[in-house]
N, C-alpha and C. Protein backbone atom coordinates (compact mmCIF):
# COMPACT_ATOMS: atom_id res chain seq x y z
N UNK A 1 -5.87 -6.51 -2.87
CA UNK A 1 -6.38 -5.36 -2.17
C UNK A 1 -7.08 -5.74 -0.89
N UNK A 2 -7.75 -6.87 -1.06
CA UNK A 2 -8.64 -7.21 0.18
C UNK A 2 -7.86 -7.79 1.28
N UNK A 3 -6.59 -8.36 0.81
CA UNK A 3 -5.56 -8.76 1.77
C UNK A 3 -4.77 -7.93 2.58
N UNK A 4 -4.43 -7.01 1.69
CA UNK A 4 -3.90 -5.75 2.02
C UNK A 4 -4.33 -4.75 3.08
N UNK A 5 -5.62 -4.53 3.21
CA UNK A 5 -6.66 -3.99 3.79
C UNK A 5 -6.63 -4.65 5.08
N UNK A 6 -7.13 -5.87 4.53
CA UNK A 6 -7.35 -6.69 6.21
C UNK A 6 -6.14 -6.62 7.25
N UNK A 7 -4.72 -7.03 6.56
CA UNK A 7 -3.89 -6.85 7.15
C UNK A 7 -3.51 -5.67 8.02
N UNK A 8 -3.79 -4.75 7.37
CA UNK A 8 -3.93 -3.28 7.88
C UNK A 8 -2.05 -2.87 7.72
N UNK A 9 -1.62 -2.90 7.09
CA UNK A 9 -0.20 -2.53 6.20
C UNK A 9 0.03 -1.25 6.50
N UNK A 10 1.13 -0.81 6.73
CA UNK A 10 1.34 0.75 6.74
C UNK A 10 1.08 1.47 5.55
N UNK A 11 1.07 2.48 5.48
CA UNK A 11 0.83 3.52 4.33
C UNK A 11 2.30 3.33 3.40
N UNK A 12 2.10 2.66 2.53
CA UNK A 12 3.39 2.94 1.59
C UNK A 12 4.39 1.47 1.66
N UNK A 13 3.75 0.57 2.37
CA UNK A 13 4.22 -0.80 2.28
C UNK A 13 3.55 -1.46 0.99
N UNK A 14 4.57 -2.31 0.37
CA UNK A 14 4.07 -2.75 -0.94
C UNK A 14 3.98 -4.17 -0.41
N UNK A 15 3.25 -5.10 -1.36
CA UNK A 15 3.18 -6.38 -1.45
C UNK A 15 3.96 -7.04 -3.16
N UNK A 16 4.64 -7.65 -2.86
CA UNK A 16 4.89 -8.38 -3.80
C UNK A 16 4.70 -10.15 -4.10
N UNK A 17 4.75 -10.25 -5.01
CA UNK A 17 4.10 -11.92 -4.96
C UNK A 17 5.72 -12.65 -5.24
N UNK A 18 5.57 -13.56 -4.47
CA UNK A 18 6.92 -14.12 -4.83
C UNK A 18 6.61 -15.86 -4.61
N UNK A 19 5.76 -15.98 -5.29
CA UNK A 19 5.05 -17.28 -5.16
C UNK A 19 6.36 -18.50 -5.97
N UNK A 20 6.64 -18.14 -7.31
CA UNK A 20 7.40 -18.77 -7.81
C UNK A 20 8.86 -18.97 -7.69
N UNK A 21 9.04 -18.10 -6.75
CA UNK A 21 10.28 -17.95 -6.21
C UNK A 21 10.19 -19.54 -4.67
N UNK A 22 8.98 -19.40 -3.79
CA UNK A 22 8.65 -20.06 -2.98
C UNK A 22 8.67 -21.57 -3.60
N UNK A 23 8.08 -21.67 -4.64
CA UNK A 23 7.95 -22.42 -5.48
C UNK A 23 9.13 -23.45 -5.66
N UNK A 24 9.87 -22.90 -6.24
CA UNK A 24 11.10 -23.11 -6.54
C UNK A 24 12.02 -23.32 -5.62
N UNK A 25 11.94 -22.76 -4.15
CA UNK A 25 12.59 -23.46 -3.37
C UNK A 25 12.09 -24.70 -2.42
N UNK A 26 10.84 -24.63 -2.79
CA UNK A 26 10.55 -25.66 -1.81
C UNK A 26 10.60 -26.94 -2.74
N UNK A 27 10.07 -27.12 -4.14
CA UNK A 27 10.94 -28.07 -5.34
C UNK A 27 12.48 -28.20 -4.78
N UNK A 28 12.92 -27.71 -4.72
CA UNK A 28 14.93 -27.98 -4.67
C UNK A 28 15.03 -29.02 -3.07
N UNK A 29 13.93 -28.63 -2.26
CA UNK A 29 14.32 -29.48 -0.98
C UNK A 29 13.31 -30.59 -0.18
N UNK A 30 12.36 -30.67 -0.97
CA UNK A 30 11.68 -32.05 -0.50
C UNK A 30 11.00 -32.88 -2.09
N UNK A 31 10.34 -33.86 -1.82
CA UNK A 31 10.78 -35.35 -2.76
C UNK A 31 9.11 -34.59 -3.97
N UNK A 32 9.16 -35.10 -4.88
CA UNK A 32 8.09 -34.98 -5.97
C UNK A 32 6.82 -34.97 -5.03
N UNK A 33 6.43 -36.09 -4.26
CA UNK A 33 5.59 -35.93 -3.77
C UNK A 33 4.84 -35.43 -2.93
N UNK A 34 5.73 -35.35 -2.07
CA UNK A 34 5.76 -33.96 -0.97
C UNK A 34 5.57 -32.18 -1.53
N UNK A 35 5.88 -32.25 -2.62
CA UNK A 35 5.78 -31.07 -3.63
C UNK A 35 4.13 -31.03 -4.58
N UNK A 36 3.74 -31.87 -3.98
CA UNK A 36 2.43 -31.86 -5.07
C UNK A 36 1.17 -31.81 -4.12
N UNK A 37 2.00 -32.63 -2.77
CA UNK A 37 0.69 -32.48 -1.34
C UNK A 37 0.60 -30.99 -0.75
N UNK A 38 1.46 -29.91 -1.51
CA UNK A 38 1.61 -28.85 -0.85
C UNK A 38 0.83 -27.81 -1.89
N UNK A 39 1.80 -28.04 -3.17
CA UNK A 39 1.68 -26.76 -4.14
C UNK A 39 0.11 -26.92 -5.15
N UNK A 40 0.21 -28.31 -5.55
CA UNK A 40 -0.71 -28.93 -6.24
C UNK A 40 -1.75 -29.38 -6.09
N UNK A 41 -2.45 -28.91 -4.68
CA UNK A 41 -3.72 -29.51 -4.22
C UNK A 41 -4.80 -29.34 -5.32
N UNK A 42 -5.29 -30.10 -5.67
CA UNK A 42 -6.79 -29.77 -6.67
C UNK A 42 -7.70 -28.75 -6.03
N UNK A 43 -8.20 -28.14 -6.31
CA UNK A 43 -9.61 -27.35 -5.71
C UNK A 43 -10.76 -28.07 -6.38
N UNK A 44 -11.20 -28.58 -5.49
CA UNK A 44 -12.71 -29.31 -6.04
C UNK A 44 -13.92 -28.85 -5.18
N UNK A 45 -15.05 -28.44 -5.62
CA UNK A 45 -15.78 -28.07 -4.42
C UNK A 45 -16.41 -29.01 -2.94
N UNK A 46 -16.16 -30.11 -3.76
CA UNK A 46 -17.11 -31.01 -2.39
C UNK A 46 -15.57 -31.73 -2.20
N UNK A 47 -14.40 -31.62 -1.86
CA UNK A 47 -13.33 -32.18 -1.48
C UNK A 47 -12.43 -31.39 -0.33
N UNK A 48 -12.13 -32.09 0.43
CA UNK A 48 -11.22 -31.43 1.20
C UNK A 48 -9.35 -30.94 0.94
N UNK A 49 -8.90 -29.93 0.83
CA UNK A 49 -7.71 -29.24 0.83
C UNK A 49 -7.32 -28.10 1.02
N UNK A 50 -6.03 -27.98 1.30
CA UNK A 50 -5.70 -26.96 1.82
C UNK A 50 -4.89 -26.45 0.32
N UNK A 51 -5.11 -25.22 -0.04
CA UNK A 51 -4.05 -24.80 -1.04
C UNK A 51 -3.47 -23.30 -1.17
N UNK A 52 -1.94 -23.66 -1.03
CA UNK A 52 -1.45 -22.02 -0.77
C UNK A 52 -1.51 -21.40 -2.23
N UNK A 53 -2.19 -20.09 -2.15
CA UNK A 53 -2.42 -19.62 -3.38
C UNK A 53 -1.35 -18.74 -4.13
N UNK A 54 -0.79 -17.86 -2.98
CA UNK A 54 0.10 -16.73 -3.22
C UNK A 54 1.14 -17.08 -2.07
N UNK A 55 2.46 -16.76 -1.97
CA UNK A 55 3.43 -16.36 -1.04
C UNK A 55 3.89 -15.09 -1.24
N UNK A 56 3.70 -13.71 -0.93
CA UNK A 56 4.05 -12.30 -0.78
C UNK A 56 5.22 -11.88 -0.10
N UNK A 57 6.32 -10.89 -0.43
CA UNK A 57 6.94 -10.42 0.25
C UNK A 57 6.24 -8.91 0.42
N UNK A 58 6.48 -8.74 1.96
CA UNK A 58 5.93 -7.24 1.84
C UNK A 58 7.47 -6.25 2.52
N UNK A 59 7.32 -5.41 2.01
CA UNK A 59 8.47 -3.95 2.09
C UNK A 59 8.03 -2.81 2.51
N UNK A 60 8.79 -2.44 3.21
CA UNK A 60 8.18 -0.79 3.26
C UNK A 60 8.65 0.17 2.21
N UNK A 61 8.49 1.38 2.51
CA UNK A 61 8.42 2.18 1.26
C UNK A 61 9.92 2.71 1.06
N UNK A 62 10.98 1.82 1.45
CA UNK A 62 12.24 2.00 1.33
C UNK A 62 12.40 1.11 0.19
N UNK A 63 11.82 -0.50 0.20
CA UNK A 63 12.27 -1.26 -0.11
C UNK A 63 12.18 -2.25 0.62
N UNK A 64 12.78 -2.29 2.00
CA UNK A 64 13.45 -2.99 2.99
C UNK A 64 12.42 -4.17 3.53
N UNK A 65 12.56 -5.85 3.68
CA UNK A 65 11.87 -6.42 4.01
C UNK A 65 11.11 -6.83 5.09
N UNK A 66 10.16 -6.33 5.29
CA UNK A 66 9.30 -6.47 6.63
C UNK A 66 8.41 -7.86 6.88
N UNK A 67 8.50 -8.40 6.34
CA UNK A 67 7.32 -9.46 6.70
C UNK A 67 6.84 -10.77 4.59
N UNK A 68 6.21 -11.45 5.26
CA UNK A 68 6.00 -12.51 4.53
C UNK A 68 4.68 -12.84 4.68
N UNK A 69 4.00 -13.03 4.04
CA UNK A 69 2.38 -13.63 3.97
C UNK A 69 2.12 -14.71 2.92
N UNK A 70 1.00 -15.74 3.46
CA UNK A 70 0.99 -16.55 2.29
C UNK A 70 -0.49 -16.23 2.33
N UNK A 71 -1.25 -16.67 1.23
CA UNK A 71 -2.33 -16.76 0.78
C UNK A 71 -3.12 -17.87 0.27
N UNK A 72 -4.30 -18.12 1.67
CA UNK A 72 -4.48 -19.55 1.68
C UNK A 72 -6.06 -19.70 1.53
N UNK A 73 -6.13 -21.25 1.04
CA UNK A 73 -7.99 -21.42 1.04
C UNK A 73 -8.05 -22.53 1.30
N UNK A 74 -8.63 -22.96 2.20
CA UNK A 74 -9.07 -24.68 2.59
C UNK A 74 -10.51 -24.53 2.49
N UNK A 75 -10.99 -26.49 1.96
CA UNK A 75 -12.23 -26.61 2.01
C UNK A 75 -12.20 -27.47 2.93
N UNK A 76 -13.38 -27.87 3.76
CA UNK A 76 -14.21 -29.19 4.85
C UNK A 76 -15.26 -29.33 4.89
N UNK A 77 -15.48 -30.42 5.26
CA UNK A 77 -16.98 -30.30 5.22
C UNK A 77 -17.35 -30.39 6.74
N UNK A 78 -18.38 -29.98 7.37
CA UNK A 78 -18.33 -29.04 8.58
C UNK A 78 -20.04 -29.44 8.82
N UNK A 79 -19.90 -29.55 10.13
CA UNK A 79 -21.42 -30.11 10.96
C UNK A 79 -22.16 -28.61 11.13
N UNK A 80 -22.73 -28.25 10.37
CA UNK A 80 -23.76 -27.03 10.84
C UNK A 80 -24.80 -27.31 11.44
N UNK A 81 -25.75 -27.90 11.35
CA UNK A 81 -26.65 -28.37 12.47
C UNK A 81 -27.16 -29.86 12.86
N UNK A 82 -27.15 -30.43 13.87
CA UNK A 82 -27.38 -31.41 14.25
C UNK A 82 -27.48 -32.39 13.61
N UNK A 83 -25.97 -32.69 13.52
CA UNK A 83 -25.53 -33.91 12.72
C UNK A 83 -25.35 -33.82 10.73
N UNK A 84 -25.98 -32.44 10.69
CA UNK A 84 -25.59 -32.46 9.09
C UNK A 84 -24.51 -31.45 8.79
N UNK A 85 -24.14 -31.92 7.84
CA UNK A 85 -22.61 -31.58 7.18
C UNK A 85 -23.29 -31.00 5.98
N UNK A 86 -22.06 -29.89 5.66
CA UNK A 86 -22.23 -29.12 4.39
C UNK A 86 -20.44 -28.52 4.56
N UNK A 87 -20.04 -28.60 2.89
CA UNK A 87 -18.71 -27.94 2.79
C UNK A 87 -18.74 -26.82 2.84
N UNK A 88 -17.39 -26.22 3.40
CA UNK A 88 -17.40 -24.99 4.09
C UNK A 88 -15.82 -24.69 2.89
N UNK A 89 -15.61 -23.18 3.16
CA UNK A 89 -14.79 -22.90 2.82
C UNK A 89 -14.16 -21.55 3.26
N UNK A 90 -12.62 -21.42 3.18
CA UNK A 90 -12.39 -20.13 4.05
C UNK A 90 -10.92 -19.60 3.44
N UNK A 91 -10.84 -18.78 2.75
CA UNK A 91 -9.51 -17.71 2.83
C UNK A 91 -9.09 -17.19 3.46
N UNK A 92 -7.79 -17.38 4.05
CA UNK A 92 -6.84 -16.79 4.77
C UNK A 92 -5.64 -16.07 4.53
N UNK A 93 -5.27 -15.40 5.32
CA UNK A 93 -3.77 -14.56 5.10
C UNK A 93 -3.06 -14.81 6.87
N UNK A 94 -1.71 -15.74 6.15
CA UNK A 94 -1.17 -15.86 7.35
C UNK A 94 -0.27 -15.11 7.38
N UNK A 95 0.49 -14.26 8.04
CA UNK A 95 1.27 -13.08 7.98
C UNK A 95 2.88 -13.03 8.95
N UNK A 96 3.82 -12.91 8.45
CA UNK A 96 4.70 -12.86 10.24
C UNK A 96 6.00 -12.10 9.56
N UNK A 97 6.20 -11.51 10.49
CA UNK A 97 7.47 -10.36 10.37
C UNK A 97 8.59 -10.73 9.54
N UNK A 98 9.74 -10.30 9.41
CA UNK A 98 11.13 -10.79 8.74
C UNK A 98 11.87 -11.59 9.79
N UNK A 99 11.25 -11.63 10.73
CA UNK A 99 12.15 -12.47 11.92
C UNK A 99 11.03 -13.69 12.00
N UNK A 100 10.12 -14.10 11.46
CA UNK A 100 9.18 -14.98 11.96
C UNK A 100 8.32 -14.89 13.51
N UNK A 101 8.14 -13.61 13.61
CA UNK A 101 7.64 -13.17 14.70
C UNK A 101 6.10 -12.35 14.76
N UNK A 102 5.56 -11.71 15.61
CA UNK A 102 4.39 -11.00 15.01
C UNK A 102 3.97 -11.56 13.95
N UNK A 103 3.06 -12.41 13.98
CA UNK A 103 2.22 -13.85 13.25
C UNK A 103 1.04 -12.35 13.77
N UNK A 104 0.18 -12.75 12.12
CA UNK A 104 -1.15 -12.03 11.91
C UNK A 104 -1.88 -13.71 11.61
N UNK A 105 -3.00 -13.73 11.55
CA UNK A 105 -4.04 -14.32 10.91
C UNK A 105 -5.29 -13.88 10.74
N UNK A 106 -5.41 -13.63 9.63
CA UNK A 106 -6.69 -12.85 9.06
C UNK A 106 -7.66 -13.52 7.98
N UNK A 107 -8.85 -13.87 8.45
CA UNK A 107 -9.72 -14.69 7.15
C UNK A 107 -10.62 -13.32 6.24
N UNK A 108 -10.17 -13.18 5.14
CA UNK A 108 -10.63 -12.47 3.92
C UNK A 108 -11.91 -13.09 3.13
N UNK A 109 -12.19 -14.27 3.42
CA UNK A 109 -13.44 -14.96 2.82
C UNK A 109 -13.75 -16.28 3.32
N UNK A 110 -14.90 -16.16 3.88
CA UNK A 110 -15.79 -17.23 4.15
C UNK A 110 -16.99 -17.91 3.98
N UNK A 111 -16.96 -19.31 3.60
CA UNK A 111 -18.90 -19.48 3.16
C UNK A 111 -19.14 -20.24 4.41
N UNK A 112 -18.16 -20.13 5.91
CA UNK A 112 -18.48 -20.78 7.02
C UNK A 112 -19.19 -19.66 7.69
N UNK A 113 -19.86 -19.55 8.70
CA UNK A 113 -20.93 -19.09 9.42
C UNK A 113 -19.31 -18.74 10.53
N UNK A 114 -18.34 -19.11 10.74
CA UNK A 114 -17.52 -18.76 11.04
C UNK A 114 -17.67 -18.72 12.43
N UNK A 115 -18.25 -19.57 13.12
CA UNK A 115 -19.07 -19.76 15.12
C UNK A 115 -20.15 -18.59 15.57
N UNK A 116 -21.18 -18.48 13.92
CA UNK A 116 -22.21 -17.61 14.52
C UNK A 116 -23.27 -18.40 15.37
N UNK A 117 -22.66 -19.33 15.76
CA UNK A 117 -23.90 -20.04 17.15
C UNK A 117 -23.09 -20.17 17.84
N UNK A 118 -22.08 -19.33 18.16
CA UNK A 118 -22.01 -19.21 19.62
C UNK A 118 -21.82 -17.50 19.82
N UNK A 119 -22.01 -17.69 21.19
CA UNK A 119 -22.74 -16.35 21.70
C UNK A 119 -21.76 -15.20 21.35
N UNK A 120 -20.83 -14.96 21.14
CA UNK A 120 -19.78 -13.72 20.62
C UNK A 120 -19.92 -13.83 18.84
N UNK A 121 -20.14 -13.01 18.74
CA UNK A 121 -20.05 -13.23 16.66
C UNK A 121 -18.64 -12.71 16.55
N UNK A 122 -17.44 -12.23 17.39
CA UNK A 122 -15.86 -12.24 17.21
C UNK A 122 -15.29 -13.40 18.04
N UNK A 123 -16.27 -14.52 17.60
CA UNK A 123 -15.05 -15.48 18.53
C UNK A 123 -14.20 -16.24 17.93
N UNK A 124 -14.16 -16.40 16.95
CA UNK A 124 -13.30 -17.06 15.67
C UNK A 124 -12.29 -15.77 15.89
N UNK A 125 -12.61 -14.25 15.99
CA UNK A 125 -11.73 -13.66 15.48
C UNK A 125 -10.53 -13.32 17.19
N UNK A 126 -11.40 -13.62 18.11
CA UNK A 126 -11.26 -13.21 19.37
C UNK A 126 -10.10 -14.54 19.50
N UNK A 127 -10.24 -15.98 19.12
CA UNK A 127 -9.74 -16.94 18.93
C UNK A 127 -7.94 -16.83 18.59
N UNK A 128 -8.31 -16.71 16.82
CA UNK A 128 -7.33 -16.23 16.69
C UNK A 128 -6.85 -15.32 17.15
N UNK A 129 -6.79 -14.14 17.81
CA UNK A 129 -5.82 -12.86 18.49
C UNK A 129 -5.27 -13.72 19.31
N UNK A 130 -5.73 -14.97 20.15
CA UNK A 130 -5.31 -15.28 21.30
C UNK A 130 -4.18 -16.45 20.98
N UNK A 131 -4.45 -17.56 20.07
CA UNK A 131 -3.68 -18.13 19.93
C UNK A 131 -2.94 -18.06 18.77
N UNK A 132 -3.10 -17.26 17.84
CA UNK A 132 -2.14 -16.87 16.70
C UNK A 132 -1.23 -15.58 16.52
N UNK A 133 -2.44 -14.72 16.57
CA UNK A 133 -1.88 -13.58 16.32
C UNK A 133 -0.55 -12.96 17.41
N UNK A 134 0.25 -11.87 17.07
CA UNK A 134 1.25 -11.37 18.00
C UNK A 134 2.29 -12.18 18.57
N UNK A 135 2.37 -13.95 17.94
CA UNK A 135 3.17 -14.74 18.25
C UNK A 135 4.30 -15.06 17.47
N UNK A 136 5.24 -15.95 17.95
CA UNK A 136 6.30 -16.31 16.77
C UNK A 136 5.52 -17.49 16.30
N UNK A 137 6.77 -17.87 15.26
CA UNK A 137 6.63 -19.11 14.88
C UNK A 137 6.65 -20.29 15.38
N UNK A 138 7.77 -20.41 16.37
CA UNK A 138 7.95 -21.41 17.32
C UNK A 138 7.08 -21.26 18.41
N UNK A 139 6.42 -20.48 18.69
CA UNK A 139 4.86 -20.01 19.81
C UNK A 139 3.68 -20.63 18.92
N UNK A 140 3.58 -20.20 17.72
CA UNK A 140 2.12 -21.17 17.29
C UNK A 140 2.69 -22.64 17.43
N UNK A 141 4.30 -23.09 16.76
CA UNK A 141 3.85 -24.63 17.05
C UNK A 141 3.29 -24.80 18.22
N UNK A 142 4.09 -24.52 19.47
CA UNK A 142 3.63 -25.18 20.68
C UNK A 142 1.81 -24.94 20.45
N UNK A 143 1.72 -23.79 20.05
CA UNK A 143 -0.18 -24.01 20.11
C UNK A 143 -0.64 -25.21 19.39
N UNK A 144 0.21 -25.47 18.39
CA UNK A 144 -0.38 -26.67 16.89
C UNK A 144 -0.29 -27.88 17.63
N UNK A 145 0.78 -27.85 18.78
CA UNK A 145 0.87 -29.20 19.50
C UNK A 145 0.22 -29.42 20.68
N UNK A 146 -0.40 -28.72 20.93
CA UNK A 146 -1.83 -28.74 21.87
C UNK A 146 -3.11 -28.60 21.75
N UNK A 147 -4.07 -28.31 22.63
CA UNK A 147 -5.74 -28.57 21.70
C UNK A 147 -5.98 -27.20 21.29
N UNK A 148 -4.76 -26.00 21.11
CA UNK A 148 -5.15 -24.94 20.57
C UNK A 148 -6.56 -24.36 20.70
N UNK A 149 -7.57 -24.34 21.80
CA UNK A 149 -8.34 -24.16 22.55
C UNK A 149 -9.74 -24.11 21.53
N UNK A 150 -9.71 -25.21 20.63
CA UNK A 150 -10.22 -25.61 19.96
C UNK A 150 -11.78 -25.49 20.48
N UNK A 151 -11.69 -26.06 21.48
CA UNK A 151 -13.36 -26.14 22.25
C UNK A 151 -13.75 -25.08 23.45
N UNK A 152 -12.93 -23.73 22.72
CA UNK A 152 -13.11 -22.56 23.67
C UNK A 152 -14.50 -21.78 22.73
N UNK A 153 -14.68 -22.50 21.46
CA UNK A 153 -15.97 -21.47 20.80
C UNK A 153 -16.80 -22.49 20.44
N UNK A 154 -18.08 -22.61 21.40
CA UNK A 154 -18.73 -22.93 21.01
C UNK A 154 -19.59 -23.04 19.65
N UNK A 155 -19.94 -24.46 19.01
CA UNK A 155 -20.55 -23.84 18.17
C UNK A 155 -19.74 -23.63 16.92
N UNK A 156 -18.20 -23.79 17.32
CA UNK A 156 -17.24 -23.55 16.20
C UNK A 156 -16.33 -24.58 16.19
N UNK A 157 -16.31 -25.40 16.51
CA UNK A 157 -15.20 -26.32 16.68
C UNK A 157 -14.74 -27.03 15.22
N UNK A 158 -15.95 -27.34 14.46
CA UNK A 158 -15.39 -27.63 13.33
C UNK A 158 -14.57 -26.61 12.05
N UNK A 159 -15.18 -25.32 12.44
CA UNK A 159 -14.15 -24.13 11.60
C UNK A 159 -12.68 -24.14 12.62
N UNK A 160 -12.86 -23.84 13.47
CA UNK A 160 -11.81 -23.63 14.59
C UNK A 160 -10.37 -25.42 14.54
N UNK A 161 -10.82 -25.95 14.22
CA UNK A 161 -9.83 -27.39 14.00
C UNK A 161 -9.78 -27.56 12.69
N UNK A 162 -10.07 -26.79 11.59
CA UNK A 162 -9.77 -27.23 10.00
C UNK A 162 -9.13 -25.28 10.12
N UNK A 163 -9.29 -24.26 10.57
CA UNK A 163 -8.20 -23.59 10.62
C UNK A 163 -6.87 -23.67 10.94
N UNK A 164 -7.18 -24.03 12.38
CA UNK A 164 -5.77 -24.30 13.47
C UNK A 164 -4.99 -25.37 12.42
N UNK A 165 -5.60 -26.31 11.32
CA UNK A 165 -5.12 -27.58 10.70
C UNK A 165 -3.96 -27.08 9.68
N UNK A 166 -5.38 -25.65 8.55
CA UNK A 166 -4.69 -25.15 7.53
C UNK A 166 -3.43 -24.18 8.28
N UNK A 167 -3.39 -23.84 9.30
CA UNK A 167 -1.90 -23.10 9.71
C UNK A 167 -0.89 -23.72 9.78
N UNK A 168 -1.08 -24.80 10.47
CA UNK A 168 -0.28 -25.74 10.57
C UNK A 168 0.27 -26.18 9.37
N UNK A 169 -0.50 -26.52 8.39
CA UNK A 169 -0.54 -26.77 6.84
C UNK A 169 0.83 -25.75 5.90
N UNK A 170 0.63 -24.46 6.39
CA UNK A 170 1.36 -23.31 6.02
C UNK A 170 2.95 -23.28 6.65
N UNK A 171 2.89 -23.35 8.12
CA UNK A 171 4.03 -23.53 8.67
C UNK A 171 5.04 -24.43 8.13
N UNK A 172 4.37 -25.48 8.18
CA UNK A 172 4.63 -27.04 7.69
C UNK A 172 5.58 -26.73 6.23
N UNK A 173 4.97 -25.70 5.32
CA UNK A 173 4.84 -25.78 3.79
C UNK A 173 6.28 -24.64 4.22
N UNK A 174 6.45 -23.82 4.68
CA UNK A 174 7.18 -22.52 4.67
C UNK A 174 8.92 -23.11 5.33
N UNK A 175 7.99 -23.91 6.73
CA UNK A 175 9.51 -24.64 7.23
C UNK A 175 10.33 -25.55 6.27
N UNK A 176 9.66 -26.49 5.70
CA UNK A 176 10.25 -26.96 4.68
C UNK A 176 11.09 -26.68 3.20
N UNK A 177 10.51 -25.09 3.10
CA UNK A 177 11.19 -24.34 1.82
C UNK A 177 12.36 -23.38 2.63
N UNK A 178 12.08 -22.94 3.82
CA UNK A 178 12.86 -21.90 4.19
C UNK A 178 13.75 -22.52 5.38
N UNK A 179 13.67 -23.64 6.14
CA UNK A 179 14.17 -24.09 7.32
C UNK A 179 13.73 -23.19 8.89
N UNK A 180 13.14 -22.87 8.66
CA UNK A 180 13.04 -21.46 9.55
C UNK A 180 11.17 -21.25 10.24
């Protein structure tokens, strides 16, 4: 529901989970181990990983397939003030059309302060619109392969480079099951 919401979904678009289906194809095309750095991350609280929780198909109220979302949570541990570290953690919904186009990114839960020291309290979100959102797929790599303007939010750089990381993380996980 909270995914759903954030996303902001049309009236009468369903979500379906098709995690094991994802599952199952990304098993059939890369090696045991590569399958366990993706699907099988441990969740530990003081450890760092990225782990996709859900893969969704979403439909409109025909049926007809509109889009794909995965459902993600990474932990880091993250410099909050001068020089001290504390683990952070953040849920995401990465989102993109049936063509791999119109890329959403939306964080649904955070215990990061998310760049409330720097002077915009939407700059994480102002962030992402700019370099994620409304793009393709092949438009965020080129962002993943640059400094993805990492040191455009003050104050945030360590949420802002363990996000930009976990997308990458997702792409990475999706190209490999789907080629695409």
């Amino acid at each position: 529901g909270t995914e759903r919401k954030a996303l902001g979904l049309p009236e009468g678009y369903t979500m379906t989970d098709k995690t094991e289906d994802f599952k199952t194809t990304l098993k059939s095309k890369v090696s045991d181990n590569i399958y366990k750095n993706i699907m099988e991350q441990e969740v530990v609280e003081k450890k760092e990983y990225t782990k996709i929780w859900n893969y969704i198909e979403i439909a409109d109220a025909k049926g007809a397939v509109k889009g794909h979302a995965y459902v993600v949570q990474g932990n880091y541990n993250c410099e909050v003030e001068h020089g001290n570290k504390s683990w952070q953690m953040h849920k995401f919904v990465f989102m993109f059309d049936e063509n791999g186009a119109n890329t959403k990114v939306v964080v649904v839960k955070s215990t990061d302060s998310l760049g409330a020291t720097s002077m915009d309290p939407k700059a994480i979100e102002n962030w992402l619109n700019e370099n994620f959102n409304g793009k393709t797929v092949a438009q965020i790599n080129g962002v993943l392969s640059g400094d993805g303007g990492i040191d455009f939010i003050h104050g945030a750089t360590f949420t802002s480079t363990y996000l930009r990381n976990h997308i990458g993380f997702v792409i990475n996980a999706h190209n490999r099951a789907f080629g695409n």
